[in-house]
PDB file of N, CA and C in Angstrom:
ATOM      1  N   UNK A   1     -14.837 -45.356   1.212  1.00  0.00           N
ATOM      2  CA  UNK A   1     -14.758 -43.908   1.267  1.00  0.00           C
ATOM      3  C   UNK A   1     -13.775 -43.503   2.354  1.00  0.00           C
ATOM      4  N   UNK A   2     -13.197 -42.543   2.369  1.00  0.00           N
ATOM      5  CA  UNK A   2     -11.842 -42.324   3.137  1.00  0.00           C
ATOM      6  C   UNK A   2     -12.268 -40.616   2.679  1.00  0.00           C
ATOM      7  N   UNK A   3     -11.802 -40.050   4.380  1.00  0.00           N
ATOM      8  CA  UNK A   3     -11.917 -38.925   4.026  1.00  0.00           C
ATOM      9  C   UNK A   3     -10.944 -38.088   4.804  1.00  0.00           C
ATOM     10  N   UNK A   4     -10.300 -36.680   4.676  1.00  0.00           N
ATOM     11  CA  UNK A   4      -9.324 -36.157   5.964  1.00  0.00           C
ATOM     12  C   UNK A   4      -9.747 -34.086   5.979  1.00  0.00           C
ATOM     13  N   UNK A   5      -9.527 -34.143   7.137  1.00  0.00           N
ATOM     14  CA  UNK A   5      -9.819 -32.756   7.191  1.00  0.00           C
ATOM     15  C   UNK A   5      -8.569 -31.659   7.423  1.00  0.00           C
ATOM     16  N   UNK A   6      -8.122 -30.699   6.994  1.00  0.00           N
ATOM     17  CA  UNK A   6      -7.079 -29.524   6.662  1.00  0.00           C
ATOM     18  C   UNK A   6      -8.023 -28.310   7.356  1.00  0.00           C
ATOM     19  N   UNK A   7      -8.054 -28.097   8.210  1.00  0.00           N
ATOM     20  CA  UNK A   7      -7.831 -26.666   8.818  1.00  0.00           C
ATOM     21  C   UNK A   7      -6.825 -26.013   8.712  1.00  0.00           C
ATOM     22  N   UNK A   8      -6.974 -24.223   8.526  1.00  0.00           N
ATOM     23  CA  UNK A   8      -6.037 -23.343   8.392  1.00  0.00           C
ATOM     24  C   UNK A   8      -6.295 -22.553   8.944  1.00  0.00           C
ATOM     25  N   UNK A   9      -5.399 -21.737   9.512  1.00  0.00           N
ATOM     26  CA  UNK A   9      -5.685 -20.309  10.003  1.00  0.00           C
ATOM     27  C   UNK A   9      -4.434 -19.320   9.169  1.00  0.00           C
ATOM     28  N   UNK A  10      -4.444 -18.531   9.844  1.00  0.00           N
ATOM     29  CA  UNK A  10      -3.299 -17.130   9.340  1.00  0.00           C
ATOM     30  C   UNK A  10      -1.998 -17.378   9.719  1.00  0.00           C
ATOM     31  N   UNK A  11      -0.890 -17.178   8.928  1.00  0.00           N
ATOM     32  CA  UNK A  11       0.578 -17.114   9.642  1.00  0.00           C
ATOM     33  C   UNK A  11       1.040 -16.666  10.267  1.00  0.00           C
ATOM     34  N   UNK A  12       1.183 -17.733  11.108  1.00  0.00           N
ATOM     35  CA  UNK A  12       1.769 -16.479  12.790  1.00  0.00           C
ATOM     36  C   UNK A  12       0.539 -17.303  13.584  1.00  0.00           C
ATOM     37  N   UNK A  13      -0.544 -18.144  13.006  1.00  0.00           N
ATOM     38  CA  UNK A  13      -1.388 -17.912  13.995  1.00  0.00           C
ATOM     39  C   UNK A  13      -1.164 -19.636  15.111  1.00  0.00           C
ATOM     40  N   UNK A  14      -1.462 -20.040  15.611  1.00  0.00           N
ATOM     41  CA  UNK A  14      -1.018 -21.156  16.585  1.00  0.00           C
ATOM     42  C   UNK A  14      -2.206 -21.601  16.843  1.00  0.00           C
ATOM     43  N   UNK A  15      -2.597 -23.148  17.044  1.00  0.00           N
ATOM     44  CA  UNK A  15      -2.008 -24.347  16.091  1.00  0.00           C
ATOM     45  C   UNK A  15      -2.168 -23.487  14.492  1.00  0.00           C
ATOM     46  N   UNK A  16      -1.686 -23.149  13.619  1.00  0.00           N
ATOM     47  CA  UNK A  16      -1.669 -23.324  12.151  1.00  0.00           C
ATOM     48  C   UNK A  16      -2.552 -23.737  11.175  1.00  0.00           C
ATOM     49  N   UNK A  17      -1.810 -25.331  11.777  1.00  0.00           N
ATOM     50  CA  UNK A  17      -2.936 -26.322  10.749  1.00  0.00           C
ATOM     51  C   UNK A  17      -3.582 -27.347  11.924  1.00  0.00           C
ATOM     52  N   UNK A  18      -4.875 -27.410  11.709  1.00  0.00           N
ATOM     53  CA  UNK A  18      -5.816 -28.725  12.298  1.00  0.00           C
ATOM     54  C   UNK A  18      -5.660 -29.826  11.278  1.00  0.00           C
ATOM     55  N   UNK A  19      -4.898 -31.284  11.157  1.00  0.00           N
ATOM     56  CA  UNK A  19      -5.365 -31.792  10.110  1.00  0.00           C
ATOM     57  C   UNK A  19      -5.522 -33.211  10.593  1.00  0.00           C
ATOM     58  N   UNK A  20      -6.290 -34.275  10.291  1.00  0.00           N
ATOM     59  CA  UNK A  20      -6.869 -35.391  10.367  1.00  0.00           C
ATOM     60  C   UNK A  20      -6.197 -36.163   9.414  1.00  0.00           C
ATOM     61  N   UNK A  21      -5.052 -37.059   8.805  1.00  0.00           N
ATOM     62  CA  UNK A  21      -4.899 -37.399   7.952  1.00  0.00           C
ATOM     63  C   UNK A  21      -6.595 -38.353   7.382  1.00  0.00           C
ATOM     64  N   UNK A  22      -5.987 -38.674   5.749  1.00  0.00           N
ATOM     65  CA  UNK A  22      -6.908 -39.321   5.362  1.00  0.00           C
ATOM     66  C   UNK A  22      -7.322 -40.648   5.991  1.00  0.00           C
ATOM     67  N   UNK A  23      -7.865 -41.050   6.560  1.00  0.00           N
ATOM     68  CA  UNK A  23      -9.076 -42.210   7.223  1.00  0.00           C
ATOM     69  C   UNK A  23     -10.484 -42.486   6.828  1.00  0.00           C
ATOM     70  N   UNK A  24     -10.701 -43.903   7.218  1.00  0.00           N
ATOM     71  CA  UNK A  24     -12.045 -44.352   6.009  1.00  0.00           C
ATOM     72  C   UNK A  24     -13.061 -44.577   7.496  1.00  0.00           C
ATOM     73  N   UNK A  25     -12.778 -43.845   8.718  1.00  0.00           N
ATOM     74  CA  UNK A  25     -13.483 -43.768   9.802  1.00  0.00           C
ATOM     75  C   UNK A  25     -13.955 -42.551  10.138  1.00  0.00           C
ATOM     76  N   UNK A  26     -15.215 -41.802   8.993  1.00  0.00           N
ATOM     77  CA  UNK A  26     -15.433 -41.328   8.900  1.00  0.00           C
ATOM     78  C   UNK A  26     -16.239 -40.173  10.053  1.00  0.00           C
ATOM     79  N   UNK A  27     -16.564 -40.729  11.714  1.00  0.00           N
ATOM     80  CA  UNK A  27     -16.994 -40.346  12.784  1.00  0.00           C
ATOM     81  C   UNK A  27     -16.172 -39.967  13.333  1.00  0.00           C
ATOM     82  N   UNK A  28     -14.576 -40.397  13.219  1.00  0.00           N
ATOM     83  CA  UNK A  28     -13.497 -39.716  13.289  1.00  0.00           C
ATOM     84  C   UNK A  28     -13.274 -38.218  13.326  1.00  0.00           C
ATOM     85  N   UNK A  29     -13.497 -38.411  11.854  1.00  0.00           N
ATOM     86  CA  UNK A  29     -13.273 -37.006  11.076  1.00  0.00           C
ATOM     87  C   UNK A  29     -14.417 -35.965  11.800  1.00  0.00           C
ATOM     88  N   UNK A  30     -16.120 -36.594  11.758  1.00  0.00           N
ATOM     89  CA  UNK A  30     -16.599 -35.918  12.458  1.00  0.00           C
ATOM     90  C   UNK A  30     -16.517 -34.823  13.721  1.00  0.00           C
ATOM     91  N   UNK A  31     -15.924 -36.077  14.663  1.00  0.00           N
ATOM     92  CA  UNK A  31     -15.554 -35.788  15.886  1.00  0.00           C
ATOM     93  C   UNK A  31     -14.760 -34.817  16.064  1.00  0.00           C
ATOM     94  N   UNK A  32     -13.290 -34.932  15.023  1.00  0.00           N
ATOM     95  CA  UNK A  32     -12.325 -33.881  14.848  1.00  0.00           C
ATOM     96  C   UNK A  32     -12.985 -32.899  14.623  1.00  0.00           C
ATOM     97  N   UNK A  33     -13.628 -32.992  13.298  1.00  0.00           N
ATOM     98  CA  UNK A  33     -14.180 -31.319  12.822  1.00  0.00           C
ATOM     99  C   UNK A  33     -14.839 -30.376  13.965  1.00  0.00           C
ATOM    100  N   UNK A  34     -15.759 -31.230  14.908  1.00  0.00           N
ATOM    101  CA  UNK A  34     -16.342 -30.695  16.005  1.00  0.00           C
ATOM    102  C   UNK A  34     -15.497 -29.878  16.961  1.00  0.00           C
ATOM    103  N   UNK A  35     -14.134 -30.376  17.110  1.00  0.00           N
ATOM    104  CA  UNK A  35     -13.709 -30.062  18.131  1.00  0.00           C
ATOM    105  C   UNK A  35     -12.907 -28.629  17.870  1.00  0.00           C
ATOM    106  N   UNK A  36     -12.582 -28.184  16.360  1.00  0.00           N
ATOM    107  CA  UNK A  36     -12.188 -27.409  15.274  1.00  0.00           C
ATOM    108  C   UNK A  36     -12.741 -25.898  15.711  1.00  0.00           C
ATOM    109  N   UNK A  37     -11.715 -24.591  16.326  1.00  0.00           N
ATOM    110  CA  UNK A  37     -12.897 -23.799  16.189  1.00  0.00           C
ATOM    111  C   UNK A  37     -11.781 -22.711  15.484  1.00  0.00           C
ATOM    112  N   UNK A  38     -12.804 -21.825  14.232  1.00  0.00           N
ATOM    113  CA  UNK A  38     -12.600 -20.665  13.674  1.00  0.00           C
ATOM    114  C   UNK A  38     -11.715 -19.516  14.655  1.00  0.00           C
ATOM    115  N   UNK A  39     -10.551 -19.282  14.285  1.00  0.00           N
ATOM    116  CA  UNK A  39      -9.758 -18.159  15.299  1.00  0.00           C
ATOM    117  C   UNK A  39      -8.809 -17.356  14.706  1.00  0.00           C
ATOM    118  N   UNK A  40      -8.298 -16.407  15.587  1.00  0.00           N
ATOM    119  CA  UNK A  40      -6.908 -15.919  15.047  1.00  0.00           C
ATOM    120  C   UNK A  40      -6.993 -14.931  13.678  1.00  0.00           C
ATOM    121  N   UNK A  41      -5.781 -14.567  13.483  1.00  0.00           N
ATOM    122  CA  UNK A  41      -5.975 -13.773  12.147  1.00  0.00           C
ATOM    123  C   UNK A  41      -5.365 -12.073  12.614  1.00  0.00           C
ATOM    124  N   UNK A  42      -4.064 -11.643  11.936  1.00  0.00           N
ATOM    125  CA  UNK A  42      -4.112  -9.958  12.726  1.00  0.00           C
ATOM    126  C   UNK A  42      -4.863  -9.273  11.116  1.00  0.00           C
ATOM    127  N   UNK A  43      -4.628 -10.009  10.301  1.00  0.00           N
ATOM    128  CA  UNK A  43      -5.298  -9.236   9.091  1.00  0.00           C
ATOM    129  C   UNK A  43      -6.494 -10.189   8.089  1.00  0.00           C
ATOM    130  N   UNK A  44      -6.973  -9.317   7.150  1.00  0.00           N
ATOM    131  CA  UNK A  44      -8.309  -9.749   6.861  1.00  0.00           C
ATOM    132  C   UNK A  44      -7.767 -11.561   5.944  1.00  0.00           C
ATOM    133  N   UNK A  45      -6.946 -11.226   4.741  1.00  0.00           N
ATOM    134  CA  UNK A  45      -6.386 -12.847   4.563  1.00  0.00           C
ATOM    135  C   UNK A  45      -6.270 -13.680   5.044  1.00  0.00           C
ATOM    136  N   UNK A  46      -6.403 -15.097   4.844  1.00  0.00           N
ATOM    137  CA  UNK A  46      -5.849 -16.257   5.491  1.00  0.00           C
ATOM    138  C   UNK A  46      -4.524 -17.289   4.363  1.00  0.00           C
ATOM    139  N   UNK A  47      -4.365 -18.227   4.879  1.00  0.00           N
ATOM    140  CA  UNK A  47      -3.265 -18.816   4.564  1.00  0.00           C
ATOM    141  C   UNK A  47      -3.783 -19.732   3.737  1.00  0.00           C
ATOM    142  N   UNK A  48      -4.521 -19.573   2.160  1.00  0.00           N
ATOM    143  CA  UNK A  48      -5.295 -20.381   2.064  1.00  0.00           C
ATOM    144  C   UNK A  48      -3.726 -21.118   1.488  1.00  0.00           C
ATOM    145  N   UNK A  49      -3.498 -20.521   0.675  1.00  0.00           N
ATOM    146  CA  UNK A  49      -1.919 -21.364  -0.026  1.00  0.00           C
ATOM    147  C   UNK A  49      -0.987 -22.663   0.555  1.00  0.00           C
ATOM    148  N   UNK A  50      -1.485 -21.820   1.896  1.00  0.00           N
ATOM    149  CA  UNK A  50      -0.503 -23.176   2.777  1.00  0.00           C
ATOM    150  C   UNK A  50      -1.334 -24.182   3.045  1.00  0.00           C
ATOM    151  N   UNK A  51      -2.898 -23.850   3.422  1.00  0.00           N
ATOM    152  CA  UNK A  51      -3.885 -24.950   3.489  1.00  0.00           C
ATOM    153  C   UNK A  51      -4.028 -26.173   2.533  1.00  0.00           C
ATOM    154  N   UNK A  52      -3.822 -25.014   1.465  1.00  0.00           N
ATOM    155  CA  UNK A  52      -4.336 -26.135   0.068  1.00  0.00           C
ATOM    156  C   UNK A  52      -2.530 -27.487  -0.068  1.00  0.00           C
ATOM    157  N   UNK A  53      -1.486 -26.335   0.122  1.00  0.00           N
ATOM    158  CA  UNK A  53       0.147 -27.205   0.201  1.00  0.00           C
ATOM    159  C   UNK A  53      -0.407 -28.277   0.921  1.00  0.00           C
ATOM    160  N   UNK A  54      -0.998 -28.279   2.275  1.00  0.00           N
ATOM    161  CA  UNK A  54      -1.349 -29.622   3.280  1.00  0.00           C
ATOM    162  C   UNK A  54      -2.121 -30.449   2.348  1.00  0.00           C
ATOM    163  N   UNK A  55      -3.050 -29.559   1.648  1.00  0.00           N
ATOM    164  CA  UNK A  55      -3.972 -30.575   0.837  1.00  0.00           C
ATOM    165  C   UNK A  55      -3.299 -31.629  -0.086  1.00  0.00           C
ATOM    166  N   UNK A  56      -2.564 -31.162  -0.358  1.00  0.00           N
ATOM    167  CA  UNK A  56      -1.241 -31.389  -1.888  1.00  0.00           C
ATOM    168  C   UNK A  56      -0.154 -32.454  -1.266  1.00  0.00           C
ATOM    169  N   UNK A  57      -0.267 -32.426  -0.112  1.00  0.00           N
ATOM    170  CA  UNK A  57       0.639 -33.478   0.762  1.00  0.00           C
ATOM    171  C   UNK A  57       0.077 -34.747   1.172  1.00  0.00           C
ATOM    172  N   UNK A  58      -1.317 -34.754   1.152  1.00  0.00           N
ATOM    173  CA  UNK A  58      -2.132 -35.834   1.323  1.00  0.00           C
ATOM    174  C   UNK A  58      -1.924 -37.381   0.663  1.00  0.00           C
ATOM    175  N   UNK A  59      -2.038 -38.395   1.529  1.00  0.00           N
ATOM    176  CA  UNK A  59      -1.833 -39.771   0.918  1.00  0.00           C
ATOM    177  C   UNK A  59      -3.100 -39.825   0.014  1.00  0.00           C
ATOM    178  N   UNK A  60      -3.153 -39.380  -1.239  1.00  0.00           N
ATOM    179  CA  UNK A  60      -4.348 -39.686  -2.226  1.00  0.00           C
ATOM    180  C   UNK A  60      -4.690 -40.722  -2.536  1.00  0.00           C
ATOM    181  N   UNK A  61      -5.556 -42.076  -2.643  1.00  0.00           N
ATOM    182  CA  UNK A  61      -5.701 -43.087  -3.067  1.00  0.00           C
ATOM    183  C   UNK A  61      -5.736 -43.247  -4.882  1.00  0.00           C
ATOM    184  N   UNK A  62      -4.740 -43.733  -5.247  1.00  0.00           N
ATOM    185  CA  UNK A  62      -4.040 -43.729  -6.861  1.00  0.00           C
ATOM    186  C   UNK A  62      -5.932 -44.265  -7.809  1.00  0.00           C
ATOM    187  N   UNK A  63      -6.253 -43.836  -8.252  1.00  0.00           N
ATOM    188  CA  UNK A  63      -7.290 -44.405  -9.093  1.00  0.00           C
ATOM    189  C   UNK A  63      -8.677 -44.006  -8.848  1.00  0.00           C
ATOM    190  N   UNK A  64      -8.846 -43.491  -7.848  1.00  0.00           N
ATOM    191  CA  UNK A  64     -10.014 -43.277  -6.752  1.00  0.00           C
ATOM    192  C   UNK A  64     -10.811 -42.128  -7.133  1.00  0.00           C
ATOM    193  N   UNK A  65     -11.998 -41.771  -7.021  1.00  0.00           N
ATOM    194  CA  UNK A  65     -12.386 -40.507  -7.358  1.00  0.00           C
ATOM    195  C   UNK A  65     -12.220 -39.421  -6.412  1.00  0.00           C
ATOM    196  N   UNK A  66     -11.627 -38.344  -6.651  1.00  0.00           N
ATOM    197  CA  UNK A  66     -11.005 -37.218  -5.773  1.00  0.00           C
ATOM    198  C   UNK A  66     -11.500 -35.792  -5.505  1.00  0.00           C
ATOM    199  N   UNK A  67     -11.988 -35.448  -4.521  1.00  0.00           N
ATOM    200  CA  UNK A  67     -12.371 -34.036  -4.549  1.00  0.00           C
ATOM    201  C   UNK A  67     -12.498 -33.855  -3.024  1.00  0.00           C
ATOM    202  N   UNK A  68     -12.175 -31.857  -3.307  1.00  0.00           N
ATOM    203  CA  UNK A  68     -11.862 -31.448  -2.648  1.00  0.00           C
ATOM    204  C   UNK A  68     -12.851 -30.652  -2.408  1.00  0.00           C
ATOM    205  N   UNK A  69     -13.117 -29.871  -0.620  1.00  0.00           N
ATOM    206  CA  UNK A  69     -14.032 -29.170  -0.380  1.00  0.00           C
ATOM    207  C   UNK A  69     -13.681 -27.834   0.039  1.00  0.00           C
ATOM    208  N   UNK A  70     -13.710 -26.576  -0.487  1.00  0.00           N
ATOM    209  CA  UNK A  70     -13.093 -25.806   0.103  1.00  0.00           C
ATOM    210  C   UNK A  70     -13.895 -24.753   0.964  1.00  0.00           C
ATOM    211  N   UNK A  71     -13.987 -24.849   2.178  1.00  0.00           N
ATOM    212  CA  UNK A  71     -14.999 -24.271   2.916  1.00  0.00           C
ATOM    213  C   UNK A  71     -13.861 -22.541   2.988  1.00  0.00           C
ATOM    214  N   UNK A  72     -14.136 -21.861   2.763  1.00  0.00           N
ATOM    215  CA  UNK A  72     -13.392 -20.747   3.997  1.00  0.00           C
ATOM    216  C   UNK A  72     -14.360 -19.079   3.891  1.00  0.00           C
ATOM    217  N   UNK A  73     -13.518 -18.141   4.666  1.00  0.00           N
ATOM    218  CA  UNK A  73     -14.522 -17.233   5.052  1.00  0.00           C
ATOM    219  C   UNK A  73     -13.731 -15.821   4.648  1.00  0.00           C
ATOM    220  N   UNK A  74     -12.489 -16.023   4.247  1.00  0.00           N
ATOM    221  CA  UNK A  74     -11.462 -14.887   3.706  1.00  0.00           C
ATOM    222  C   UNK A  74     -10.947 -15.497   2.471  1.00  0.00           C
ATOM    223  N   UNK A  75     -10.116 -14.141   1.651  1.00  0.00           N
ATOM    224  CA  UNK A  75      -9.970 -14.447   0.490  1.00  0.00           C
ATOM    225  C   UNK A  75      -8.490 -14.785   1.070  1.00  0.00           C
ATOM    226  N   UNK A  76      -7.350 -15.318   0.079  1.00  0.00           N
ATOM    227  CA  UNK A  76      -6.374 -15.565   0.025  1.00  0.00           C
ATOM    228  C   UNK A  76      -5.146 -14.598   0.243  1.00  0.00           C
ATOM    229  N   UNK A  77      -4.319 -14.806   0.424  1.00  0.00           N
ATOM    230  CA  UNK A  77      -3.161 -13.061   0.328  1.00  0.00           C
ATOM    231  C   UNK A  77      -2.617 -13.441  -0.829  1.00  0.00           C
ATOM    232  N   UNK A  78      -2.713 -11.765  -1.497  1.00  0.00           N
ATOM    233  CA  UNK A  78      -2.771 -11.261  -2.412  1.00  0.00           C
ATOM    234  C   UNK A  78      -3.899 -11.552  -3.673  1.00  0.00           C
ATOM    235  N   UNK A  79      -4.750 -11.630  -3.187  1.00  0.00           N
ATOM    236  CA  UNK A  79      -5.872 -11.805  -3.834  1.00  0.00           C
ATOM    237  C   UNK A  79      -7.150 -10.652  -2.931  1.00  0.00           C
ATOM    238  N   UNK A  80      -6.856  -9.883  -2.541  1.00  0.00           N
ATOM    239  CA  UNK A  80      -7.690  -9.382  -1.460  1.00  0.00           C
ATOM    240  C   UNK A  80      -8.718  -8.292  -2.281  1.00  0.00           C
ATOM    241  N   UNK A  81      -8.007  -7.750  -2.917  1.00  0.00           N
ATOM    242  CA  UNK A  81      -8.818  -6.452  -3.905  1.00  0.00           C
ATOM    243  C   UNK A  81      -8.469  -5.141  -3.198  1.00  0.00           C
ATOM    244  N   UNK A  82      -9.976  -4.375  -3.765  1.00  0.00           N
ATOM    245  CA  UNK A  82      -9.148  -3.116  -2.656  1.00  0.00           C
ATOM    246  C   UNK A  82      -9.832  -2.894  -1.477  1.00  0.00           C
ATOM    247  N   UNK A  83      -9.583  -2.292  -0.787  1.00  0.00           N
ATOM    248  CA  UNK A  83     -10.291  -1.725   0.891  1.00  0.00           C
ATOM    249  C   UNK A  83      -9.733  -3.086   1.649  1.00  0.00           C
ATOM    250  N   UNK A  84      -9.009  -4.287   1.847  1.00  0.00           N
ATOM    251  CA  UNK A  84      -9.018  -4.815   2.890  1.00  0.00           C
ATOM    252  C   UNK A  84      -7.210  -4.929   3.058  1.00  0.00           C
ATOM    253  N   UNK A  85      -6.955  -4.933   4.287  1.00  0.00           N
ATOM    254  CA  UNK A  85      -5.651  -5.210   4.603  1.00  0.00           C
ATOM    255  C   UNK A  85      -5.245  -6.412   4.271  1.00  0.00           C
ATOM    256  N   UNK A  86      -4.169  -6.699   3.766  1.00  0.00           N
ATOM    257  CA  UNK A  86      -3.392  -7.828   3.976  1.00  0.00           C
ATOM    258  C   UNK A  86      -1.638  -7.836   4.067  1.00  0.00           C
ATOM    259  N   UNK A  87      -1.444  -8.427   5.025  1.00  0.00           N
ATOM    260  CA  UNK A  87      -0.039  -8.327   5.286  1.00  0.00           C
ATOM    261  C   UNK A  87       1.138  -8.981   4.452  1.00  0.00           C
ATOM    262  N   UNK A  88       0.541  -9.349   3.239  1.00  0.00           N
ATOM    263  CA  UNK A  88       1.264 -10.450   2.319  1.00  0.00           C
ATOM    264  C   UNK A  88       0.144 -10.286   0.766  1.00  0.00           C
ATOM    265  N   UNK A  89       0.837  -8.735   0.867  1.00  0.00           N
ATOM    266  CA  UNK A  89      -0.362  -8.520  -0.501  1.00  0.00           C
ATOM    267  C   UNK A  89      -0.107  -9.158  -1.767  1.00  0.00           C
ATOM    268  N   UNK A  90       1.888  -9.462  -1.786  1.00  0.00           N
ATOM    269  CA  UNK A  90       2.302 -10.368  -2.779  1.00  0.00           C
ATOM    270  C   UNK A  90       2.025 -12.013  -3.056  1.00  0.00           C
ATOM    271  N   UNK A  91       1.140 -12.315  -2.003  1.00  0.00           N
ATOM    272  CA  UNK A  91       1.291 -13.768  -2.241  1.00  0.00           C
ATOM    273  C   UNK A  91       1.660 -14.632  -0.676  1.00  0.00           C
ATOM    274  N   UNK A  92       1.610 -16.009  -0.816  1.00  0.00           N
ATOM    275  CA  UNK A  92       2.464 -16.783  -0.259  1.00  0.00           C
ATOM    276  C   UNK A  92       3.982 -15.863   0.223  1.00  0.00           C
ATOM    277  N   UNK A  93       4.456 -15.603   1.451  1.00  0.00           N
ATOM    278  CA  UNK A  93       5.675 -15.755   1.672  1.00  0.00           C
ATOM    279  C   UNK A  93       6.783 -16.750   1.586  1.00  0.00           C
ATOM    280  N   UNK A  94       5.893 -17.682   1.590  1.00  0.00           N
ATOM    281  CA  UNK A  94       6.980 -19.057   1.338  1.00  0.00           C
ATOM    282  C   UNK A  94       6.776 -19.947   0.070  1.00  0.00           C
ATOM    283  N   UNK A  95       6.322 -19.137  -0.873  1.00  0.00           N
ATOM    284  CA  UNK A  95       6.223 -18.928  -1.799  1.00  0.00           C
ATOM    285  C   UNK A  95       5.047 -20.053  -2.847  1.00  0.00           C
ATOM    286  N   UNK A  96       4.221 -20.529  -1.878  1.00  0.00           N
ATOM    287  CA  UNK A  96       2.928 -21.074  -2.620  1.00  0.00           C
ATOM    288  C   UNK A  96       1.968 -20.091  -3.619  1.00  0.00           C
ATOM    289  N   UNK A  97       1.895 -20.462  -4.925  1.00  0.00           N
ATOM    290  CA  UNK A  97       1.406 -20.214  -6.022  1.00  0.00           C
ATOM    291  C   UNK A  97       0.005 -20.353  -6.041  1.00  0.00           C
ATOM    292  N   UNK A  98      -0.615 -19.928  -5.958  1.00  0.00           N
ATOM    293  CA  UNK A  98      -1.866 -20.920  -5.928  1.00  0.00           C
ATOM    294  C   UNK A  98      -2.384 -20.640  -7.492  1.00  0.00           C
ATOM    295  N   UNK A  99      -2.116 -20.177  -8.561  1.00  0.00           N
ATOM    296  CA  UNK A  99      -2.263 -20.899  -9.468  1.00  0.00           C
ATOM    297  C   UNK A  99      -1.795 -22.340 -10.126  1.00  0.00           C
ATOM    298  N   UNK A 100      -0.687 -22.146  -9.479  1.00  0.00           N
ATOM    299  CA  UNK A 100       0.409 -23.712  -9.740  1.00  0.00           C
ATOM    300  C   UNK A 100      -0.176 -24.491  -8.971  1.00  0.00           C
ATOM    301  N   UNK A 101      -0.693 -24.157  -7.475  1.00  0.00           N
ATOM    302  CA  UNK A 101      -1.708 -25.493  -6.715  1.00  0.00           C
ATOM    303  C   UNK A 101      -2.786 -25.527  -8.015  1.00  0.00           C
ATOM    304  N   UNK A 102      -3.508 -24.813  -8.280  1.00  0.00           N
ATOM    305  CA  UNK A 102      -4.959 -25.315  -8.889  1.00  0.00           C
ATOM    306  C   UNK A 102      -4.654 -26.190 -10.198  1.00  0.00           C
ATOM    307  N   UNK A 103      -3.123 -25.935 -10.441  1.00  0.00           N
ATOM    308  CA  UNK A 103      -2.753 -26.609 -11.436  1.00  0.00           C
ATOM    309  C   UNK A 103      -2.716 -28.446 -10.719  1.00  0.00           C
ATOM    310  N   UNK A 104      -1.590 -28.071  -9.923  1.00  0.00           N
ATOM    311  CA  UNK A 104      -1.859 -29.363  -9.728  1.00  0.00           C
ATOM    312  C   UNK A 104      -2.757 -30.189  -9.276  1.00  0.00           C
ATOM    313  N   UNK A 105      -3.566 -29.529  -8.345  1.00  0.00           N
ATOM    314  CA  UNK A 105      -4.954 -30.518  -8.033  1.00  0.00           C
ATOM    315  C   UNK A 105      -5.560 -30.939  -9.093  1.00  0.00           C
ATOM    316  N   UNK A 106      -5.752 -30.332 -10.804  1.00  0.00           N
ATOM    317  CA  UNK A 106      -5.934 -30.625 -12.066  1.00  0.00           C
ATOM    318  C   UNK A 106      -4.643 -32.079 -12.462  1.00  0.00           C
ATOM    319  N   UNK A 107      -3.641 -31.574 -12.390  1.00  0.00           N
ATOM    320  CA  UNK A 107      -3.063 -33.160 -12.843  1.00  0.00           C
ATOM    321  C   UNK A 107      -2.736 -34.148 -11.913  1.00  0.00           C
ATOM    322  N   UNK A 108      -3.102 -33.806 -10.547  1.00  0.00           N
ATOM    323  CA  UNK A 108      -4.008 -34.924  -9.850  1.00  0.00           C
ATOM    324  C   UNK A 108      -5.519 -35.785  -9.667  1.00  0.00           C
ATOM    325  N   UNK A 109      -5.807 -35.196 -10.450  1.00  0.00           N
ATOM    326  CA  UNK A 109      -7.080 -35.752 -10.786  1.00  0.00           C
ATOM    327  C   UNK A 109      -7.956 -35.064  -9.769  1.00  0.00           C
ATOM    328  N   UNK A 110      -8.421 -33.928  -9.217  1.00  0.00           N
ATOM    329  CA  UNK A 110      -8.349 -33.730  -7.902  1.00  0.00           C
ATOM    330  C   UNK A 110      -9.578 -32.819  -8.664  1.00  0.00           C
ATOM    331  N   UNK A 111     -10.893 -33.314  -8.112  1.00  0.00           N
ATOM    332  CA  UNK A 111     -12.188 -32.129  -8.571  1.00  0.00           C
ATOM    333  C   UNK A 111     -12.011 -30.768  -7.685  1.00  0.00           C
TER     334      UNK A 111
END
């Protein structure tokens, strides 16, 4: 079992990304996650697009059974609905799809 952790925050926000590559030292990962804290943000969205891109960058093990966990606490930009701000009501600025991610985590084999 091999596992890695992707933290995200908002763009603009510093560190960005928390990430653990994938490792089968799983107290590791623990340890990391612990040290991990929720921050940042000038508007209600987060960066899930770019989170999931890190996800999508991952050394996947070819054959292996795959899934993903998606913990978060905001909706995505441009996915917000109405009444909440978001500063990127179109989407990804750098232009992550996240229908085209959910695509591909599908022809990655990726639950």
């Amino acid at each position: 079992v091999r596992a890695c952790f992707i933290g995200y925050r908002d763009i603009g926000d510093t560190p960005r990304f928390s990430i653990i590559n994938f490792t089968s030292d799983i107290d590791k990962v623990k340890t990391y996650i612990s040290g991990v804290n929720a921050s940042g943000g000038c508007d209600y969205p987060e960066d899930v697009q770019g989170g999931l891109h890190e996800a999508l960058k991952q050394k996947w093990t070819p054959g292996s059974k795959r899934q993903i966990f998606h913990i978060f606490d905001a909706p995505a930009h441009g996915y917000t609905g109405n009444g909440y701000g978001d500063d990127y009501p179109k989407g990804s600025p750098e232009g992550h799809d996240l229908e085209k991610q959910m695509r591909q985590f599908h022809e990655m084999g990726i639950e």
